[in-house]
Protein backbone atom coordinates (compact mmCIF):
# COMPACT_ATOMS: atom_id res chain seq x y z
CA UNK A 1 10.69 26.70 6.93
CA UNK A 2 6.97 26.57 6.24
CA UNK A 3 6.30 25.42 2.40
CA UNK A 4 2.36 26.58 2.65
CA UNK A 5 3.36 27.89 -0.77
CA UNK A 6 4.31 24.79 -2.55
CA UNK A 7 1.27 22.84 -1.78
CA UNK A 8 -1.53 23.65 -4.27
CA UNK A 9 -2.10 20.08 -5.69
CA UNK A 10 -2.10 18.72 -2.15
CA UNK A 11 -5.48 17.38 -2.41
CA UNK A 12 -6.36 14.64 -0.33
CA UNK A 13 -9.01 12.56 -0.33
CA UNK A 14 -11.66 12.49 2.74
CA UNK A 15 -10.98 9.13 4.20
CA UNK A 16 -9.28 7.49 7.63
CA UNK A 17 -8.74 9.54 10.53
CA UNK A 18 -8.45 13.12 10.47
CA UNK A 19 -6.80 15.77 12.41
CA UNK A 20 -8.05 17.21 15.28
CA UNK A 21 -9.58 21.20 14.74
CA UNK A 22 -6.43 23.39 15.10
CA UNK A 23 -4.08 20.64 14.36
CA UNK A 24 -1.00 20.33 11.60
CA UNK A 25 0.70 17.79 10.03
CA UNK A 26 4.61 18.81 10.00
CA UNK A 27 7.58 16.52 8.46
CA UNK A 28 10.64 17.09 9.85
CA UNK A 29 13.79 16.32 9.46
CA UNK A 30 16.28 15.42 12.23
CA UNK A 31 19.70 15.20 11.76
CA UNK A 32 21.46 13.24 14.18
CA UNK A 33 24.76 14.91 14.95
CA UNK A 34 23.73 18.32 15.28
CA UNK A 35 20.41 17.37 16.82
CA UNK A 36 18.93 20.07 14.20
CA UNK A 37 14.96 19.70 13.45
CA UNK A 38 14.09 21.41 10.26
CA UNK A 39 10.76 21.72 8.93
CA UNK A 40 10.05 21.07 5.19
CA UNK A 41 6.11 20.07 4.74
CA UNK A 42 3.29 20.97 6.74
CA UNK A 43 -0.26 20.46 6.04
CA UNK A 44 -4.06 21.09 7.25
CA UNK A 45 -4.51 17.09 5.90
CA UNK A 46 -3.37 14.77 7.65
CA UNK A 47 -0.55 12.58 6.35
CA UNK A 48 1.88 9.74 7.76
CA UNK A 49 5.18 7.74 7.79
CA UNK A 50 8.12 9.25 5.47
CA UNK A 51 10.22 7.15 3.94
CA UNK A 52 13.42 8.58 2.71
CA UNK A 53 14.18 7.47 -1.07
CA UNK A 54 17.55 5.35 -1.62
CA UNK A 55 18.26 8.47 -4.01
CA UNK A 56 18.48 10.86 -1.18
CA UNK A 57 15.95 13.57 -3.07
CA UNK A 58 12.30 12.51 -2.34
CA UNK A 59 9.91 11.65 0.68
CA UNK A 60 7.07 9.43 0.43
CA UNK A 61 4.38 9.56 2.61
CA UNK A 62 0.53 8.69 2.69
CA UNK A 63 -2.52 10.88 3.00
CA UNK A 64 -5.90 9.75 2.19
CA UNK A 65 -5.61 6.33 1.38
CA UNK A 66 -2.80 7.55 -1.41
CA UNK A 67 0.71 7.86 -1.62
CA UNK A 68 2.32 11.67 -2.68
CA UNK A 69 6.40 12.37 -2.86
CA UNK A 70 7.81 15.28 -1.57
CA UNK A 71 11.01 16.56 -2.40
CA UNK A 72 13.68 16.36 0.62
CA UNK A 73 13.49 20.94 0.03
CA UNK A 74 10.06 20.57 1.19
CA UNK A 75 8.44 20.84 -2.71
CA UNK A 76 5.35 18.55 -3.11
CA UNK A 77 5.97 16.74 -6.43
CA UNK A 78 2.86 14.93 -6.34
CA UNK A 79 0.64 11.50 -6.13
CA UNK A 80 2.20 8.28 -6.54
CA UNK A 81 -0.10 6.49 -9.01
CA UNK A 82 -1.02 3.36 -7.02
CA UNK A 83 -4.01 1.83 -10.00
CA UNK A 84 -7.26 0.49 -8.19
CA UNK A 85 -5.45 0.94 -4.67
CA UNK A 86 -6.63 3.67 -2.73
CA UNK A 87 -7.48 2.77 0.67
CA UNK A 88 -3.66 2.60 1.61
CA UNK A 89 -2.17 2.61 5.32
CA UNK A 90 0.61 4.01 6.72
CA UNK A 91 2.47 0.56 6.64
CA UNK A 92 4.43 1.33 2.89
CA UNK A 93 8.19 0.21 2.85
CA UNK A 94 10.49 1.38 0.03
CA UNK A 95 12.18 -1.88 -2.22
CA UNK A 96 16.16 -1.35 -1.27
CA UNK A 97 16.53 0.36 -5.09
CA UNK A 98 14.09 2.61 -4.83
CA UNK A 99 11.78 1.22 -8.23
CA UNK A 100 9.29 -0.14 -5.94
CA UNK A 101 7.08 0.55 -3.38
CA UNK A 102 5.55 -2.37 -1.12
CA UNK A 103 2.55 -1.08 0.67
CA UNK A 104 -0.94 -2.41 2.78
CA UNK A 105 -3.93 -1.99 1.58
CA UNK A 106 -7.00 -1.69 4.50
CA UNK A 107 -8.13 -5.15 1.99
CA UNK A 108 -5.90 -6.47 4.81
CA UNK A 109 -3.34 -7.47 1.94
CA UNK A 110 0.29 -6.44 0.75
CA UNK A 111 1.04 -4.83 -2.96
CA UNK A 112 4.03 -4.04 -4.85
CA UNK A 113 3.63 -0.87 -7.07
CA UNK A 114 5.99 0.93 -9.32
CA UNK A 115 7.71 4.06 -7.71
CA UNK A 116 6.80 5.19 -11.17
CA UNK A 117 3.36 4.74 -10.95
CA UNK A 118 1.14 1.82 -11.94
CA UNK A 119 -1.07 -0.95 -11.26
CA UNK A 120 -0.28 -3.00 -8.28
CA UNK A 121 0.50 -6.67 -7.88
CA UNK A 122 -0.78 -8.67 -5.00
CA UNK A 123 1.82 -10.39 -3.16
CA UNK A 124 -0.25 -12.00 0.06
CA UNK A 125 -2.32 -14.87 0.46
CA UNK A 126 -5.71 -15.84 0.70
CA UNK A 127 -6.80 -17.40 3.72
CA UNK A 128 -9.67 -19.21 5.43
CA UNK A 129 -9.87 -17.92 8.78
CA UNK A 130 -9.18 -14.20 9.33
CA UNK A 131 -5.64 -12.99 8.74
CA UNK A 132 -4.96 -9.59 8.03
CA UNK A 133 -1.30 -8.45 6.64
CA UNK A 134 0.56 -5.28 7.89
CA UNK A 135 3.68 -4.98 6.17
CA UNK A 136 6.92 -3.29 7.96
CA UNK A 137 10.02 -4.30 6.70
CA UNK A 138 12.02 -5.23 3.10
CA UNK A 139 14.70 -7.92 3.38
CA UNK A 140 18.08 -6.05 1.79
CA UNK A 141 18.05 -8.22 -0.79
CA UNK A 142 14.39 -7.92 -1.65
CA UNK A 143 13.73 -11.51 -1.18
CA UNK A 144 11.53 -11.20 1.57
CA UNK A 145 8.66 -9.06 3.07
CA UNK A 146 8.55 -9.03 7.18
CA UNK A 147 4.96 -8.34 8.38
CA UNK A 148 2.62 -8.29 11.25
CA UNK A 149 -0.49 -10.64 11.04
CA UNK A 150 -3.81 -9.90 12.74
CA UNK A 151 -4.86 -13.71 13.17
CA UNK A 152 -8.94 -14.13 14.03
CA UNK A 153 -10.98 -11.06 15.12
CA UNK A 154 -12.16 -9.18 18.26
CA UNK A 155 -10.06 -9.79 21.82
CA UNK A 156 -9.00 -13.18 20.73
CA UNK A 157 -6.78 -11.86 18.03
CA UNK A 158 -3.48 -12.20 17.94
CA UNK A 159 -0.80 -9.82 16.60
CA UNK A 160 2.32 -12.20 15.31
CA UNK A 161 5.12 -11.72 12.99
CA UNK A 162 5.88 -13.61 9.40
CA UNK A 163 7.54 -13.28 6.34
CA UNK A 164 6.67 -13.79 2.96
CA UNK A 165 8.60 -13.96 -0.37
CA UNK A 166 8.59 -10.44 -2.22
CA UNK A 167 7.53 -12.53 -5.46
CA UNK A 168 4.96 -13.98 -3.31
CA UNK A 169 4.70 -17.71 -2.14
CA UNK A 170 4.03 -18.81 1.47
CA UNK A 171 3.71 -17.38 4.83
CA UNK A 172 6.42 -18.19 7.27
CA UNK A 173 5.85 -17.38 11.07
CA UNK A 174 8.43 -16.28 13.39
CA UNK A 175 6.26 -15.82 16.22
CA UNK A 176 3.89 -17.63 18.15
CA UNK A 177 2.67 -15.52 21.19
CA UNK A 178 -0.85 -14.36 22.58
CA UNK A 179 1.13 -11.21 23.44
CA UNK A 180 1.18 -8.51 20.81
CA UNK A 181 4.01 -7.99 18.47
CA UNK A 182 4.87 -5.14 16.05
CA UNK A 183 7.00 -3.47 13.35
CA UNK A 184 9.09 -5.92 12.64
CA UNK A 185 12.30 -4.35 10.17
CA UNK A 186 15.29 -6.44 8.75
CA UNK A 187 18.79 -5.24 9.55
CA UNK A 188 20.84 -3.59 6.82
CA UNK A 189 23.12 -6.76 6.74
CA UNK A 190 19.96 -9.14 6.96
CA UNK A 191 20.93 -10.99 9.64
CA UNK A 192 18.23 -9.72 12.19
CA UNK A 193 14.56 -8.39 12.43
CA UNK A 194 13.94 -5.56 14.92
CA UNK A 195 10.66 -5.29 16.61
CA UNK A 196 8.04 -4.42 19.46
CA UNK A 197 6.62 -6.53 21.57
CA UNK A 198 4.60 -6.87 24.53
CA UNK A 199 5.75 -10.87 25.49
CA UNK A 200 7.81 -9.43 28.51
CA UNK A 201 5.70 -7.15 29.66
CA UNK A 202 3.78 -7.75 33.07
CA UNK A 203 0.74 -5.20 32.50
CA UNK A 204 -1.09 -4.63 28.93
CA UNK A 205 0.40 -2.04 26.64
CA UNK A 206 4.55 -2.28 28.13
CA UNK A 207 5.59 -2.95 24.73
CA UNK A 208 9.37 -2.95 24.83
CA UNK A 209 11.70 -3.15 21.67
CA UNK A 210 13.11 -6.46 20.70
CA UNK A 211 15.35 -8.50 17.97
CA UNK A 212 15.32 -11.92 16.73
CA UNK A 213 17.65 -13.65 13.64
CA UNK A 214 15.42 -13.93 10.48
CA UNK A 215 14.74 -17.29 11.39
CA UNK A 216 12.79 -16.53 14.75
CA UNK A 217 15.58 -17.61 16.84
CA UNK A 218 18.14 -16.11 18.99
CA UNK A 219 15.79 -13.52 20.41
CA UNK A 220 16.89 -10.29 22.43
CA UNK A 221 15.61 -7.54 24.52
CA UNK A 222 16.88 -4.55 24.10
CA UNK A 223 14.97 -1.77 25.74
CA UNK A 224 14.05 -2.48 29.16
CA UNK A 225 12.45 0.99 30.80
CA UNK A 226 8.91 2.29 32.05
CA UNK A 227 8.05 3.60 28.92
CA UNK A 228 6.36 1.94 25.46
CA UNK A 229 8.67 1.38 23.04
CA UNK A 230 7.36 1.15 19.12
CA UNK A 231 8.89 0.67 15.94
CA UNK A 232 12.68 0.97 16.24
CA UNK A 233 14.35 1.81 12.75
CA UNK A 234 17.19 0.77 11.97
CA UNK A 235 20.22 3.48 9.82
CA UNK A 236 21.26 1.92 6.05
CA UNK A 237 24.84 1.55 7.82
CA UNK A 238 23.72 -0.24 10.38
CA UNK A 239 25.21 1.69 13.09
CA UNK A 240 22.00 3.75 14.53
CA UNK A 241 18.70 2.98 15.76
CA UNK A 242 15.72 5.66 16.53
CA UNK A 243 12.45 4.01 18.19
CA UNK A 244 9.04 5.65 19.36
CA UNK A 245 8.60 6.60 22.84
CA UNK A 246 5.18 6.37 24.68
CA UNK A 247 4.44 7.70 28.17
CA UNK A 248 3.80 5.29 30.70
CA UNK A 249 0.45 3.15 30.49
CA UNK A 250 -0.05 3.61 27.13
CA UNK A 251 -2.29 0.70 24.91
CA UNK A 252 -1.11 -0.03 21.14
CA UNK A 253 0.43 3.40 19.52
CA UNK A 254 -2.21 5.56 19.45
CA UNK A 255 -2.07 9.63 17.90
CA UNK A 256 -1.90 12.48 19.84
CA UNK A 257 0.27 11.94 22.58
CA UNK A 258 3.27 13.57 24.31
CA UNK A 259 6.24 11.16 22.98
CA UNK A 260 9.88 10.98 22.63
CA UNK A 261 11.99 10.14 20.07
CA UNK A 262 15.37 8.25 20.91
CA UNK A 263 18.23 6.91 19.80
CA UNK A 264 20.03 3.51 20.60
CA UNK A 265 23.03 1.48 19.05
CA UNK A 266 21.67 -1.81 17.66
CA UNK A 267 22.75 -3.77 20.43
CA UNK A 268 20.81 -1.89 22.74
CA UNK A 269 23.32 0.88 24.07
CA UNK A 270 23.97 4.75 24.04
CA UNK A 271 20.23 5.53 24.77
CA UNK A 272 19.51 8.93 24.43
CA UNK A 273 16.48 11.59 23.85
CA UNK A 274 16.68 13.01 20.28
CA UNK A 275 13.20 14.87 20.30
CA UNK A 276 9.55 15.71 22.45
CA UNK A 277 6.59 16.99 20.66
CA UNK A 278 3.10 15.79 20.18
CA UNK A 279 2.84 12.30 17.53
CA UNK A 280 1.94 9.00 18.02
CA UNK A 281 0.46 7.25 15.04
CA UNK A 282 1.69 8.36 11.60
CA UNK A 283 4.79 9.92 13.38
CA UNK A 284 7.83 7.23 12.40
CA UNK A 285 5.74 3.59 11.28
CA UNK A 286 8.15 2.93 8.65
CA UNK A 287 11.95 3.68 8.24
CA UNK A 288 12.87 7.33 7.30
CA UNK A 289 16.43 7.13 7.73
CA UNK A 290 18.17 9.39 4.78
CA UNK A 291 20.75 6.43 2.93
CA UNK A 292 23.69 8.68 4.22
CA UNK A 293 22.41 7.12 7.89
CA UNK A 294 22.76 10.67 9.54
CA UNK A 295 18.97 12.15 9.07
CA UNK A 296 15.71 10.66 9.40
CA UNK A 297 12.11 12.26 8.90
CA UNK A 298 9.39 11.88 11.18
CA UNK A 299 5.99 13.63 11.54
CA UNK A 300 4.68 16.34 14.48
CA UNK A 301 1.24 16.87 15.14
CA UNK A 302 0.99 20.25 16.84
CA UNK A 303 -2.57 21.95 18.35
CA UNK A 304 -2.30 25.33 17.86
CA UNK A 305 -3.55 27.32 20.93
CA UNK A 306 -5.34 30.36 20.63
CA UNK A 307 -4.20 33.80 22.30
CA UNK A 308 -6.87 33.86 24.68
CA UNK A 309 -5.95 30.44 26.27
C-alpha cells in the first residue's frame, strides 16, 4: 500500500545525505514465514533504520537529524521531541520497555531521551584524544549500551567495540583490532554480542558477521562467504537472525547498492535469501524485529526509471 495520503506533517529538515533525483524512501515490512513484503511508508525525504516498538504498534525511524513514529498501518504519527538534539544518526536503539530511546548524536556522543518526548541526557564520556561513539545495541536488562568507537582521525582510525553503563560511567573495550568492527547487538538472553567485522578478512571491505560473550571472549565466526556481511539482528526470542548483504568488493556499507537480505539461526545455520532490492545505508542499522520475532522492517531505496529508458 502507498500511504502518500497520510504524510502531510512529514516535514523534514534539510540536513545529511539526501536521495538521489527519482529516488524513494519505502519501509517495509517482511514477515518471515510467508516471505510477504508489504509496504506501509514511503517518502520523497529520505529516512533510515526502523525500529519496531516493544508495544507492537509504532515504528521509529530518523529523517533529518530527527526522530518521527509511524504507526505499524503505515500512519505517520509524528516527531519524537528529542530537546536541543537535532543532528541525530541512524544509530537509535529502543530501551527493552519501550520509555526510552538511546540514540547518537553527529556530537560523536550517546543520549537517552524519553519515547515521550523531552530533553536528552548525555550518557558518554569526554575524552582527550578523538573518540567518537556510535551506539548499536541495548543490553536486555538495560544495564549496558554496546557501541562502536571511532578512535583518532583520518586512515589511522580505528573502528572498535565497547560498552558503557546505560546510567553512564566508564568505557569498557571488547576489542582491540586495527581491522574494522561494527554493529555490535546483545542477544535477547544477554549472553552474547553479535557483530561485523573485517579481522578475518584477507582484502579491505570482506566484513563477515561475528559473535563474542559480553565480556570480549569466546569469539565466533559465523558467516564465512564472498559477500559483505553488516549488521546482523538478532529476533526478541532469540531464535532468528537477518543480516545485510553487500555484493562482492564492497568498502564500509555504503547506500545505493544492489543487496540482499538473509536470514541465519544464531549459531550460524539455515542461511537463506529473504529479499533483493536497492539499500545499503539506512536500510536495517538497528534492530526492527516486531517483539512477536516473526516480522522485521527494513528500508528500500528504489530509482524510478522513466518510460523512455
Amino acid at each position: 500500500m502507498n500511504n502518500m495520503g497520510q504524510m502531510s506533517g512529514f516535514n523534514v529538515r534539510n540536513y545529511g545525505r539526501k536521495l538521489l533525483e527519482g529516488q524513494r524512501s519505502v519501509l517495509k515490512i517482511f514477515d518471515v514465514d510467508s516471505g510477504e513484503r508489504r509496504e506501509i511508508f514511503s517518502s520523497e525525504h529520505l529516512f533510515e533504520a526502523p525500529n519496531w516498538t516493544p508495544d507492537g504498534k509504532h515504528l521509529i525511524i530518523n529523517a533529518g537529524g530527527q526522530l518521527w513514529k509511524v504507526g505499524v498501518d503505515g500512519v505517520l504519527v509524528g516527531l519524537v521531541v528529542t530537546g536541543e538534539l537535532a543532528d541525530l544518526n541512524n544509530d537509535h536503539v529502543l530501551s527493552p520497555d519501550g520509555q526510552s530511546i538511546y540514540v547518537s548524536s553527529n556530537d560523536g556522543h550517546l543520549y537517552k531521551v524519553p519515547m515521550s518526548g523531552g530533553e536528552p541526557l548525555r550518557v558518554s564520556n569526554q575524552h582527550d584524544t578523538p573518540f567518537l561513539y556510535f551506539l548499536h545495541g541495548v543490553a536486555p536488562d538495560e544495564t549496558m549500551l554496546a557501541y562502536v568507537a571511532i578512535e583518532g582521525t583520518g586512515a589511522q582510525a580505528r573502528r572498535n567495540i565497547f560498552t558503557i553503563p546505560a546510567s553512564g560511567g566508564a568505557d569498557i573495550r571488547l576489542t582491540d583490532v586495527a581491522a574494522p568492527n561494527d554493529g555490535p547487538e546483545y542477544s535477547p538472553d544477554g549472553r552474547w554480542i553479535y557483530f561485523n567485522s573485517e579481522m578475518a578478512a584477507s582484502v579491505p571491505g570482506h566484513a563477515q558477521v561475528f559473535r563474542m560473550l559480553t565480556d570480549g571472549t569466546g569469539l565466533q565466526q559465523l558467516t564465512f562467504d564472498e559477500r559483505v556481511n553488516w549488521f546482523p539482528h538478532i529476533s526478541p526470542d532469540g531464535a532468528k537472525i537477518v543480516y545485510l548483504s553487500y555484493p562482492v568488493g564492497t568498502l564500509g556499507h555504503p547506500a545505493n547498492k544492489d543487496v540482499i537480505l538473509r536470514f541465519m539461526t544464531p549459531e550460524g545455520g539455515a542461511m537463506r535469501d529473504l529479499a533483493a532490492f536497492l539499500g545499503g545505508q539506512g536500510t536495517i542499522n538497528v534492530n526492527s524485529w516486531a517483539p512477536d520475532s516473526r516480522q522485521f522492517a527494513y528500508v528500500e531505496y528504489p530509482l524510478e526509471v522513466s518510460s523512455g529508458e
